[in-house]
Each structure stands twice: as structure tokens, then as C-alpha cells.
N, C-alpha and C. Protein backbone atom coordinates (compact mmCIF):
# COMPACT_ATOMS: atom_id res chain seq x y z
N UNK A 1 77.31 22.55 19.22
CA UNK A 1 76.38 22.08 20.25
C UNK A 1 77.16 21.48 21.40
N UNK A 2 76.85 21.60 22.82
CA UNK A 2 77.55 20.90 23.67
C UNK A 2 77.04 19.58 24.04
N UNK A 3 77.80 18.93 24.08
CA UNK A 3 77.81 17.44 24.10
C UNK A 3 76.77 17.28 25.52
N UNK A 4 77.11 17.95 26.72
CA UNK A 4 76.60 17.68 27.98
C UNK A 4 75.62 18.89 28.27
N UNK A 5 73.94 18.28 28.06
CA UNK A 5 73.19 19.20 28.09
C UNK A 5 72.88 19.43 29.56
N UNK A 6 73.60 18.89 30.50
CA UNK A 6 73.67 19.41 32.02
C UNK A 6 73.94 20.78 32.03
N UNK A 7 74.75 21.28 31.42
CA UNK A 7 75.43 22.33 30.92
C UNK A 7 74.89 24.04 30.97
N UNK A 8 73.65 23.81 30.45
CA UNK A 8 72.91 25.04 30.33
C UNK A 8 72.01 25.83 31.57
N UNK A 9 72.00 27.19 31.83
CA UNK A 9 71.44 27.44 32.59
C UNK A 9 69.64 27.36 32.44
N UNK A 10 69.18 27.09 33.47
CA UNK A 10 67.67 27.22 33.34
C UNK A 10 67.35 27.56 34.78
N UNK A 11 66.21 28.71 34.73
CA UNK A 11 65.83 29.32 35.92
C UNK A 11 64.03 28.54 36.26
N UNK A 12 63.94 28.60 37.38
CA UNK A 12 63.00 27.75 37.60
C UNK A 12 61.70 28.87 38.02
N UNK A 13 60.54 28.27 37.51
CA UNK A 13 59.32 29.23 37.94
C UNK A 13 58.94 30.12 39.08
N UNK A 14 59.54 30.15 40.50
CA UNK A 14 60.56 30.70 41.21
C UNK A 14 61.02 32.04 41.24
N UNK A 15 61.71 31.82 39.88
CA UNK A 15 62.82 32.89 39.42
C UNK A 15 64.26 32.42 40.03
N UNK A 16 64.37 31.30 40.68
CA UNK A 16 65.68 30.96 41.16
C UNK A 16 66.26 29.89 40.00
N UNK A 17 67.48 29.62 40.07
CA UNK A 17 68.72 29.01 39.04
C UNK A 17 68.07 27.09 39.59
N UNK A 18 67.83 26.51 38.83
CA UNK A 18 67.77 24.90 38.84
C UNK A 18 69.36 24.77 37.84
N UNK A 19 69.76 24.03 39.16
CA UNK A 19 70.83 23.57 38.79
C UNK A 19 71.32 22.02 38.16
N UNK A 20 71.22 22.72 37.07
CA UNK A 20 71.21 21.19 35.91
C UNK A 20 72.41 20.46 36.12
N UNK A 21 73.83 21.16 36.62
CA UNK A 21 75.10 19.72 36.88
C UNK A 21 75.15 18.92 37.86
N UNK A 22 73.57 19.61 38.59
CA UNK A 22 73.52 18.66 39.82
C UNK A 22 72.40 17.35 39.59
N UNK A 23 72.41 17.54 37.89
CA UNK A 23 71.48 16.40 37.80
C UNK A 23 72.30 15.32 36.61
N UNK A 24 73.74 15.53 36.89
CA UNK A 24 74.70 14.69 35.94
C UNK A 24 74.22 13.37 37.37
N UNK A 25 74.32 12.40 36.40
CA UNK A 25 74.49 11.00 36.59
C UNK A 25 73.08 9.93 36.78
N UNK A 26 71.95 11.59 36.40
CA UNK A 26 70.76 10.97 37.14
C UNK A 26 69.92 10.83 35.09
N UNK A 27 68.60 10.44 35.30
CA UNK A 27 68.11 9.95 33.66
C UNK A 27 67.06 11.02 34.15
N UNK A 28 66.84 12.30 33.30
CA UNK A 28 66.07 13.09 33.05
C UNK A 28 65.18 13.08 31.72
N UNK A 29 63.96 13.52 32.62
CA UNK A 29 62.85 13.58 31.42
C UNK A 29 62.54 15.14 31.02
N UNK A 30 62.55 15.44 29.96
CA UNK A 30 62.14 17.03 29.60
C UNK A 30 61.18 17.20 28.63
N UNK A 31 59.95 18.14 29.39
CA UNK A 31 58.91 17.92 28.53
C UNK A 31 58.40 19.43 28.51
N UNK A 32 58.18 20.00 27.52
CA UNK A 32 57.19 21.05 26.82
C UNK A 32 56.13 21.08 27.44
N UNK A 33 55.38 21.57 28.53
CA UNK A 33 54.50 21.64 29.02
C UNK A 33 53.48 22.56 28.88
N UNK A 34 51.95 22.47 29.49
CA UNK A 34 50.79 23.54 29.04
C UNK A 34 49.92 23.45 29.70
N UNK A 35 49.16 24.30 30.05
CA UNK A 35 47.95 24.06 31.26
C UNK A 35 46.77 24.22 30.93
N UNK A 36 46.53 24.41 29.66
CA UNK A 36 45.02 24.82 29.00
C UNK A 36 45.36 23.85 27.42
N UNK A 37 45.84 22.80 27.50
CA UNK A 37 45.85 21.79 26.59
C UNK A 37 45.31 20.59 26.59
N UNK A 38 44.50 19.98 25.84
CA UNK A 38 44.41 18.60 25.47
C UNK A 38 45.26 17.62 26.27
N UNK A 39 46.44 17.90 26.07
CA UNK A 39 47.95 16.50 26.66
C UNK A 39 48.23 17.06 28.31
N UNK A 40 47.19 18.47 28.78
CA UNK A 40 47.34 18.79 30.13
C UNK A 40 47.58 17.61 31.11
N UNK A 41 46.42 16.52 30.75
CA UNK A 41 45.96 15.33 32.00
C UNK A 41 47.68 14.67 32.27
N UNK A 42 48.45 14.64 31.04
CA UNK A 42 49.65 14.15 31.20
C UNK A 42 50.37 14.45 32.57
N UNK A 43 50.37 15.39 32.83
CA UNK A 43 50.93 16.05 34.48
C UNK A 43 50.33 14.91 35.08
N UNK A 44 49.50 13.91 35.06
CA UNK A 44 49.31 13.02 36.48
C UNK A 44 50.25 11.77 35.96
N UNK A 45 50.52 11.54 34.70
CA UNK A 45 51.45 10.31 34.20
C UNK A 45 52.85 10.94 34.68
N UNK A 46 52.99 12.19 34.22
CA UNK A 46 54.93 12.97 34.44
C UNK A 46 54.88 12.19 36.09
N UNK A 47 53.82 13.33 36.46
CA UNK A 47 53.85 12.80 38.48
C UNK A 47 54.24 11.60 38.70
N UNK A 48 53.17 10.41 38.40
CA UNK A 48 53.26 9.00 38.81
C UNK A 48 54.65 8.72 38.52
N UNK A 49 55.53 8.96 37.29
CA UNK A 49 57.08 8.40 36.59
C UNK A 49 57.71 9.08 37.89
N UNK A 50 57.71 9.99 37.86
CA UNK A 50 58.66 10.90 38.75
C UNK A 50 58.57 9.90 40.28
N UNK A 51 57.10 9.79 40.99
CA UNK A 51 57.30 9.34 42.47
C UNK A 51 57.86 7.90 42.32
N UNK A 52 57.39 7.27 41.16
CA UNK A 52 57.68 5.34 40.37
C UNK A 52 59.52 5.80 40.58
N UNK A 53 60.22 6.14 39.82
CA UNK A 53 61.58 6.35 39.79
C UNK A 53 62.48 7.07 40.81
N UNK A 54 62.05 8.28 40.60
CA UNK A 54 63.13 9.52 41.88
C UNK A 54 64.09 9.16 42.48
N UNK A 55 63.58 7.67 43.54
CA UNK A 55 64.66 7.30 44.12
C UNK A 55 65.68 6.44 43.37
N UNK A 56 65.80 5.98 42.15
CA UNK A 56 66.69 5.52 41.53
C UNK A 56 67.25 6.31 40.72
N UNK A 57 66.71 7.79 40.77
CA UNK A 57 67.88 8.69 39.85
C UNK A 57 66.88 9.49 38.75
N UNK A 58 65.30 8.85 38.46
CA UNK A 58 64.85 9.98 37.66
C UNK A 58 64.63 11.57 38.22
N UNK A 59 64.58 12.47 37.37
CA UNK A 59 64.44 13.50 37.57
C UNK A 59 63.48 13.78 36.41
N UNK A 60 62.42 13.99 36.42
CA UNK A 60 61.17 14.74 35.51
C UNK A 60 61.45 16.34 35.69
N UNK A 61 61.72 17.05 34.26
CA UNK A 61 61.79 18.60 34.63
C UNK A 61 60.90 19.46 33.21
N UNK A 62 59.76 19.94 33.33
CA UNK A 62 58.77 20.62 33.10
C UNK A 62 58.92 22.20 32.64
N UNK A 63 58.67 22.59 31.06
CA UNK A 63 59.15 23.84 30.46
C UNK A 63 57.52 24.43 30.46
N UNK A 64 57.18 25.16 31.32
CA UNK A 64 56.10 25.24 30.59
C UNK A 64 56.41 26.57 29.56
N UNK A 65 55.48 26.11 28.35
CA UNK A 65 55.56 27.04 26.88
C UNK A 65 54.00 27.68 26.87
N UNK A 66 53.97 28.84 25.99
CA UNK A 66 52.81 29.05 25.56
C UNK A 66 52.75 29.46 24.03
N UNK A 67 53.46 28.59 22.99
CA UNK A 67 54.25 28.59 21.86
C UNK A 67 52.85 28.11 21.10
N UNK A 68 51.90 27.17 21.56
CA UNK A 68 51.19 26.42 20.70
C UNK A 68 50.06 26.62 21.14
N UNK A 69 48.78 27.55 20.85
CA UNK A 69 47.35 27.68 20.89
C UNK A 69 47.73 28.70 22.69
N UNK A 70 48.38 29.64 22.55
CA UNK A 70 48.43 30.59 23.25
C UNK A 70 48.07 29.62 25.11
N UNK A 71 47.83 28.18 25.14
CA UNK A 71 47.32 27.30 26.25
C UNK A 71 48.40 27.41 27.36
N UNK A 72 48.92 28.14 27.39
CA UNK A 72 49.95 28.60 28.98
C UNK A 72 49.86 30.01 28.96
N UNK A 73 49.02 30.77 29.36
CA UNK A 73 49.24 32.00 29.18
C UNK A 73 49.39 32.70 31.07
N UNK A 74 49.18 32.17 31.69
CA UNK A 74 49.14 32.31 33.04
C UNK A 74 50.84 32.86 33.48
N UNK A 75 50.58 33.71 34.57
CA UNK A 75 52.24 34.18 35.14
C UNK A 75 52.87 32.63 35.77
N UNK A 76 53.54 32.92 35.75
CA UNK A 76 54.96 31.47 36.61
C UNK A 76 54.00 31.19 37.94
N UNK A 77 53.51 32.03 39.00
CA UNK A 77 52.83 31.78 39.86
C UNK A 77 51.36 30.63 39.84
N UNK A 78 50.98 31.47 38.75
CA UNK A 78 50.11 30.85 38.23
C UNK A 78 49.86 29.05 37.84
N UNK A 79 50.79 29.17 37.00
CA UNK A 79 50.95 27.95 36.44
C UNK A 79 51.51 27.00 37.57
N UNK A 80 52.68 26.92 38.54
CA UNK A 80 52.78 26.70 39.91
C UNK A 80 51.86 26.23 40.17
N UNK A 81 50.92 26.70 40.72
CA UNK A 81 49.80 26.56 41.66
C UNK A 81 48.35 25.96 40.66
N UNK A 82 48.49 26.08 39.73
CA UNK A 82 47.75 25.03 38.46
C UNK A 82 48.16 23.43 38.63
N UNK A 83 49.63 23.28 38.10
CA UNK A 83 49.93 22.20 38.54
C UNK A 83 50.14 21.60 39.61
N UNK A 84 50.42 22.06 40.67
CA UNK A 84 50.41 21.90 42.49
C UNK A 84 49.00 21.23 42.79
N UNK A 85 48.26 22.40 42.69
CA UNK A 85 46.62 22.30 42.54
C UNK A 85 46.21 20.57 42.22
N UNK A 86 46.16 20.63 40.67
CA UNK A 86 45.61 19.79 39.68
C UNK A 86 46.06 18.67 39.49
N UNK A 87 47.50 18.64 39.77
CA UNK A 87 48.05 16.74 39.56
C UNK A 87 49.18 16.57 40.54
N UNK A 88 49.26 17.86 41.61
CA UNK A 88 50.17 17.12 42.44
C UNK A 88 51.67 17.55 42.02
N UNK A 89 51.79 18.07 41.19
CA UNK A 89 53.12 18.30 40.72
C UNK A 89 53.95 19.19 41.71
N UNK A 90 55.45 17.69 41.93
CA UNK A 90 56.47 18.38 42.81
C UNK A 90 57.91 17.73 41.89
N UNK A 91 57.75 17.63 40.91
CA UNK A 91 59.37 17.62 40.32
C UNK A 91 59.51 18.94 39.59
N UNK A 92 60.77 19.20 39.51
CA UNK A 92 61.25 20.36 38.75
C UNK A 92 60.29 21.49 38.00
N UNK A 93 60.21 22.72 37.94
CA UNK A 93 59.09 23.03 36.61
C UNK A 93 60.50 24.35 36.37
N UNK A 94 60.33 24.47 34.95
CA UNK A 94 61.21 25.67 34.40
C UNK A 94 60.08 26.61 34.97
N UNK A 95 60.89 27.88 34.25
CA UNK A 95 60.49 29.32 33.93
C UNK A 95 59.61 28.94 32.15
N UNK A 96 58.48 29.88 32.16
CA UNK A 96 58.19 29.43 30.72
C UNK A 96 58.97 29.85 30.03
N UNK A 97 59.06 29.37 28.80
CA UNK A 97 60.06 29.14 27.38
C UNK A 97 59.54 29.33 26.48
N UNK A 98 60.15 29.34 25.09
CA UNK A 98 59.93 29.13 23.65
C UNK A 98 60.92 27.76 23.67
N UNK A 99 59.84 27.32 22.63
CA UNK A 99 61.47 26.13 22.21
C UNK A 99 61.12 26.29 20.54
N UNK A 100 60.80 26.92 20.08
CA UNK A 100 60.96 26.94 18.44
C UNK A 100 61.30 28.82 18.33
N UNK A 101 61.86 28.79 17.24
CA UNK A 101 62.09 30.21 16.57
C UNK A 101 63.30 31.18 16.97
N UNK A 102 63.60 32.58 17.18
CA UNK A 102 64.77 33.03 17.90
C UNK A 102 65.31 32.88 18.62
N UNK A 103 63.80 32.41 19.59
CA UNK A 103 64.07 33.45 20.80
C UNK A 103 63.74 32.03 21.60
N UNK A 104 64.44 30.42 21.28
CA UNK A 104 64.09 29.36 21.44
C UNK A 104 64.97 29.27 22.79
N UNK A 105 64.65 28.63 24.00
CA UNK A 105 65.83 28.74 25.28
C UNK A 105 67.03 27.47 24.44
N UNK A 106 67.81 27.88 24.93
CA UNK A 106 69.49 27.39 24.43
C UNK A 106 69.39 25.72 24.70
N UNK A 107 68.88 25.08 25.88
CA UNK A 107 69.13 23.63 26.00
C UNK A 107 67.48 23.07 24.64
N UNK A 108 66.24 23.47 24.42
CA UNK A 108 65.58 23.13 23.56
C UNK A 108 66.46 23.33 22.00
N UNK A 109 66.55 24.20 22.06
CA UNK A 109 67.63 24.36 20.70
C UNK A 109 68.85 23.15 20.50
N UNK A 110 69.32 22.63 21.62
CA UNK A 110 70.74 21.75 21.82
C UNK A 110 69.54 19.82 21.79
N UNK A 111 68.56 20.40 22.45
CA UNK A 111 67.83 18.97 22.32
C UNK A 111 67.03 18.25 21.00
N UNK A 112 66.98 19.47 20.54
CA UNK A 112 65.90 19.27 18.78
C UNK A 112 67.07 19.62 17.90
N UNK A 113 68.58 19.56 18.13
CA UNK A 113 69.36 18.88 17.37
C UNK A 113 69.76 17.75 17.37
N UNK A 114 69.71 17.02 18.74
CA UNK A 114 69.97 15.76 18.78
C UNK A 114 69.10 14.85 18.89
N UNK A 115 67.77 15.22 18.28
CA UNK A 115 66.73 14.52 18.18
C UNK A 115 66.05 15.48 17.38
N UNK A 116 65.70 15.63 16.46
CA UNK A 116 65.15 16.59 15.19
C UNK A 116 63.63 16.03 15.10
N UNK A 117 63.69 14.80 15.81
CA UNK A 117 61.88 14.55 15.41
C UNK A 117 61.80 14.27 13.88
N UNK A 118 60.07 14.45 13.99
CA UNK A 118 59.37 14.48 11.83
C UNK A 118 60.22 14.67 11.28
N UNK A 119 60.44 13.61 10.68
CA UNK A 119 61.02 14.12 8.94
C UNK A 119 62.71 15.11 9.29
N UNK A 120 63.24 14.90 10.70
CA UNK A 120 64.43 15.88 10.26
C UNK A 120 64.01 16.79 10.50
N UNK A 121 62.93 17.66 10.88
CA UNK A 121 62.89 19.36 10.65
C UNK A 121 63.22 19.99 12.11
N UNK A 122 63.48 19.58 13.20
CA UNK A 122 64.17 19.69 14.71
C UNK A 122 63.07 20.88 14.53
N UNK A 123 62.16 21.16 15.05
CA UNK A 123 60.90 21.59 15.30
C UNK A 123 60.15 21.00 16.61
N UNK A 124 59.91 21.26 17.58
CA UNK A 124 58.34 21.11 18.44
C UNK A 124 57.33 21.55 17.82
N UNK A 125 56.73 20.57 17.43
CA UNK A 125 55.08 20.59 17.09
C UNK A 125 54.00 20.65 17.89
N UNK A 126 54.31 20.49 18.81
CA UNK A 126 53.29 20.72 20.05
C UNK A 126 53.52 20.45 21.70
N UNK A 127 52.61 20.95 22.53
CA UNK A 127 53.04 20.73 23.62
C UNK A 127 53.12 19.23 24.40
N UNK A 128 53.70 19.19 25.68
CA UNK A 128 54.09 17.68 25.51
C UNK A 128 54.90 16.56 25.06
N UNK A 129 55.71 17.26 23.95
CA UNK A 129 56.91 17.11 23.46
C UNK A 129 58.05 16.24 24.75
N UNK A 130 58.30 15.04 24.80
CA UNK A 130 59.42 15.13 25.33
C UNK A 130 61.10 13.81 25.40
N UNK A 131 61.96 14.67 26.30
CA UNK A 131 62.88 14.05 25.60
C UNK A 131 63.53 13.39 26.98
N UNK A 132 64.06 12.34 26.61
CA UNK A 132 64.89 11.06 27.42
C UNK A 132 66.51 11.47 27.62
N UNK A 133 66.79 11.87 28.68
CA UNK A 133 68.21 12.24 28.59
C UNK A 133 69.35 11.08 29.56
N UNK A 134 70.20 10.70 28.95
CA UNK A 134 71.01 9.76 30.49
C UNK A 134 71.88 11.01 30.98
N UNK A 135 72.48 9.34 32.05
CA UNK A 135 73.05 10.09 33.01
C UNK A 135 74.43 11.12 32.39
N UNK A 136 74.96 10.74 31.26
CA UNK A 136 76.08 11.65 31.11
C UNK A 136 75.50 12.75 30.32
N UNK A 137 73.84 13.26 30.07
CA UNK A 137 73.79 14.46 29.86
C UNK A 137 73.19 14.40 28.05
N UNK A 138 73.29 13.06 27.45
CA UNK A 138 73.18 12.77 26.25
C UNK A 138 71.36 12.43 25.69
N UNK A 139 70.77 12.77 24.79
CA UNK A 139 69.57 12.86 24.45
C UNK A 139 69.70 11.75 23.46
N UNK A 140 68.97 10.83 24.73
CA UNK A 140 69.08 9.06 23.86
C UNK A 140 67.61 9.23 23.28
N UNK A 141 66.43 9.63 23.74
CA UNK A 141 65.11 9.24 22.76
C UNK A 141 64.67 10.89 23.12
N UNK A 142 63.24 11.22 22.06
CA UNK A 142 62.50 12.01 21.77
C UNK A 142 60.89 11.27 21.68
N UNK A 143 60.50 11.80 22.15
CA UNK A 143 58.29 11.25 22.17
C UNK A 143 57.66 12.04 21.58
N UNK A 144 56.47 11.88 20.90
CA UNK A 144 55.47 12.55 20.59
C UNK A 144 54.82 13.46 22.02
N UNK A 145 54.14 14.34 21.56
CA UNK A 145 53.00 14.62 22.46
C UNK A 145 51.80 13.40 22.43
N UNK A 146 51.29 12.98 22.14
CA UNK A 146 50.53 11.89 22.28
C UNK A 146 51.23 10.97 23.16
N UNK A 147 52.23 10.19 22.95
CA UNK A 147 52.76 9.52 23.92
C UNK A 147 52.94 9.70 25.04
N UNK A 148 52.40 8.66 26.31
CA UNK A 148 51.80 8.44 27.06
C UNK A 148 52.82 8.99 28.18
N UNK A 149 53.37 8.97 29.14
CA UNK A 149 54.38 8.87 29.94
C UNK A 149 54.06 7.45 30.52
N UNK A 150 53.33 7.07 30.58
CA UNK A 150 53.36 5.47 31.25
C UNK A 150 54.02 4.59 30.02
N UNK A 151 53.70 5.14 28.90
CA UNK A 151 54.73 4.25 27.58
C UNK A 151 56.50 4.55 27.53
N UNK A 152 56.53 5.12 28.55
CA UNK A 152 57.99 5.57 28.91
C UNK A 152 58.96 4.35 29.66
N UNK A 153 57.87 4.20 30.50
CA UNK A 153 58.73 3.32 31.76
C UNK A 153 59.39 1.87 31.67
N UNK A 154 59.68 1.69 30.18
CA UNK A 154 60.96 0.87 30.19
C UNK A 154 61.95 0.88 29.45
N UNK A 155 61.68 2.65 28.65
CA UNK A 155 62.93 3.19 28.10
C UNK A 155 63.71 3.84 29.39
N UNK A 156 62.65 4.49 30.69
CA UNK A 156 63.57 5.24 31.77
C UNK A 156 64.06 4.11 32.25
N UNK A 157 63.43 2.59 32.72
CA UNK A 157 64.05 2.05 33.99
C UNK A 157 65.29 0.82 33.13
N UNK A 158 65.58 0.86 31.64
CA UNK A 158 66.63 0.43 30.86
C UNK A 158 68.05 1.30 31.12
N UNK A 159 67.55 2.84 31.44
CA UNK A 159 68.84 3.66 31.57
C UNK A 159 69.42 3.93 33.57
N UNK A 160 68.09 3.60 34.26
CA UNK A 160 68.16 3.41 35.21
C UNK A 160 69.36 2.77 35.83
């Protein structure tokens, strides 16, 4: 596993390269995202953390999946303009992903080893999933989907 999950490529909904070593030194949030889910409303908590921090170095960056109850099934455009639309969303958003099974993208695979979640089984259980990274690239905490993003903001502004 590489130590510095800055490291990995990830293409952004776009189709263009988000360049993750340009987010060494800053405290990133990475979350499993979905647009036809229950934990959807969360996109207005990600938002609020993201505009609350940004200028001190957070970076909020958004996978959306359609891994769990088929609830992202929309093209990259789509989903874009869902969240644009619906909560305002202007930090980062991936390309959609898997993060469980083969065909899991390479930095989810590197993050649910260094945070395995339940019981050890390094599994995403659902969407919303997300993880606390500092500035040198290291995956200091993991959240439920239930957990709030406003229950965040004094594990982000501790690494701040």
C-alpha cells in the first residue's frame, strides 16, 4: 500500500485528471457519494464544511458510486448538475467508482486498508462512507454513513 494517498490518479466527472499532489499539505475529506439516497441531504453538510474550512486548507472530494441500491445511476453529467442544482456543490466530485470488489478504484482500496471500518472487514457498507485524510496524505479517521458532516468539524479544524 502507498503510504501517500496523494499519490493515486483520479479523473474528475469532467473526464479531466484532479490532481491529488496538488492537494499534499491540505486535510481532505473523501466521501462515497449518491444522489437517489437517504444520506443524499448530506451534500448540504459536505458544502457548508467545505465553504466553513477551504480557506485554511480543507479540500472536500466526492466519489460518486452506484455500488449500493443501484441510487447513482445517472451519467457524470448528470450527477454534476444534480448536485450543482440541489446543494450547491462546488468542491471536487470524482468520476463514479466502485469502492468494494475487483473492480474497486485503487485509492478506496488503499483507504479501507487503513481504516477497515466494522469489525476489520475493510468493506464500504454504504453510501456516505467517509474518510479524514491529513496533510501528509495519511488516513487519520473513517465515519459512518450516518455521521453527520457537521460532527466532523473538530476532527477537520484539530488537523487544520
Amino acid at each position: 500500500m502507498r503510504q501517500d494517498l496523494f499519490q493515486y490518479e483520479v479523473q474528475g466527472l469532467d473526464g479531466q485528471p484532479i490532481d491529488l499532489p496538488s492537494l499534499r499539505g491540505k486535510v481532505v475529506l473523501v466521501v462515497n457519494t449518491a444522489s437517489r439516497c437517504g444520506f443524499t441531504p448530506q451534500f448540504a453538510g459536505l458544502q457548508a464544511l467545505y465553504q466553513r474550512y477551504r480557506e485554511r486548507g480543507l479540500v472536500v472530494l466526492g466519489f460518486p458510486c452506484n455500488q449500493f441500491g443501484h441510487q447513482d445511476p445517472g451519467s457524470h453529467d448528470e450527477i454534476g448538475a444534480f448536485c450543482q442544482k440541489n446543494y450547491g456543490v462546488d468542491f471536487p466530485m470524482a468520476e463514479r467508482i466502485e469502492v468494494n470488489g475487483a473492480h474497486a478504484h485503487p485509492l478506496w482500496r488503499a483507504l479501507k486498508r487503513a481504516q477497515p471500518g466494522l469489525f476489520g472487514l475493510g468493506r464500504i457498507h454504504w453510501n456516505f462512507t467517509k474518510f479524514l485524510i491529513d496533510r501528509e496524505g495519511r488516513v487519520v479517521a473513517r465515519f459512518a454513513p450516518m455521521t453527520k458532516p457537521s460532527a466532523l468539524a473538530a476532527r477537520i479544524e484539530a488537523l487544520l
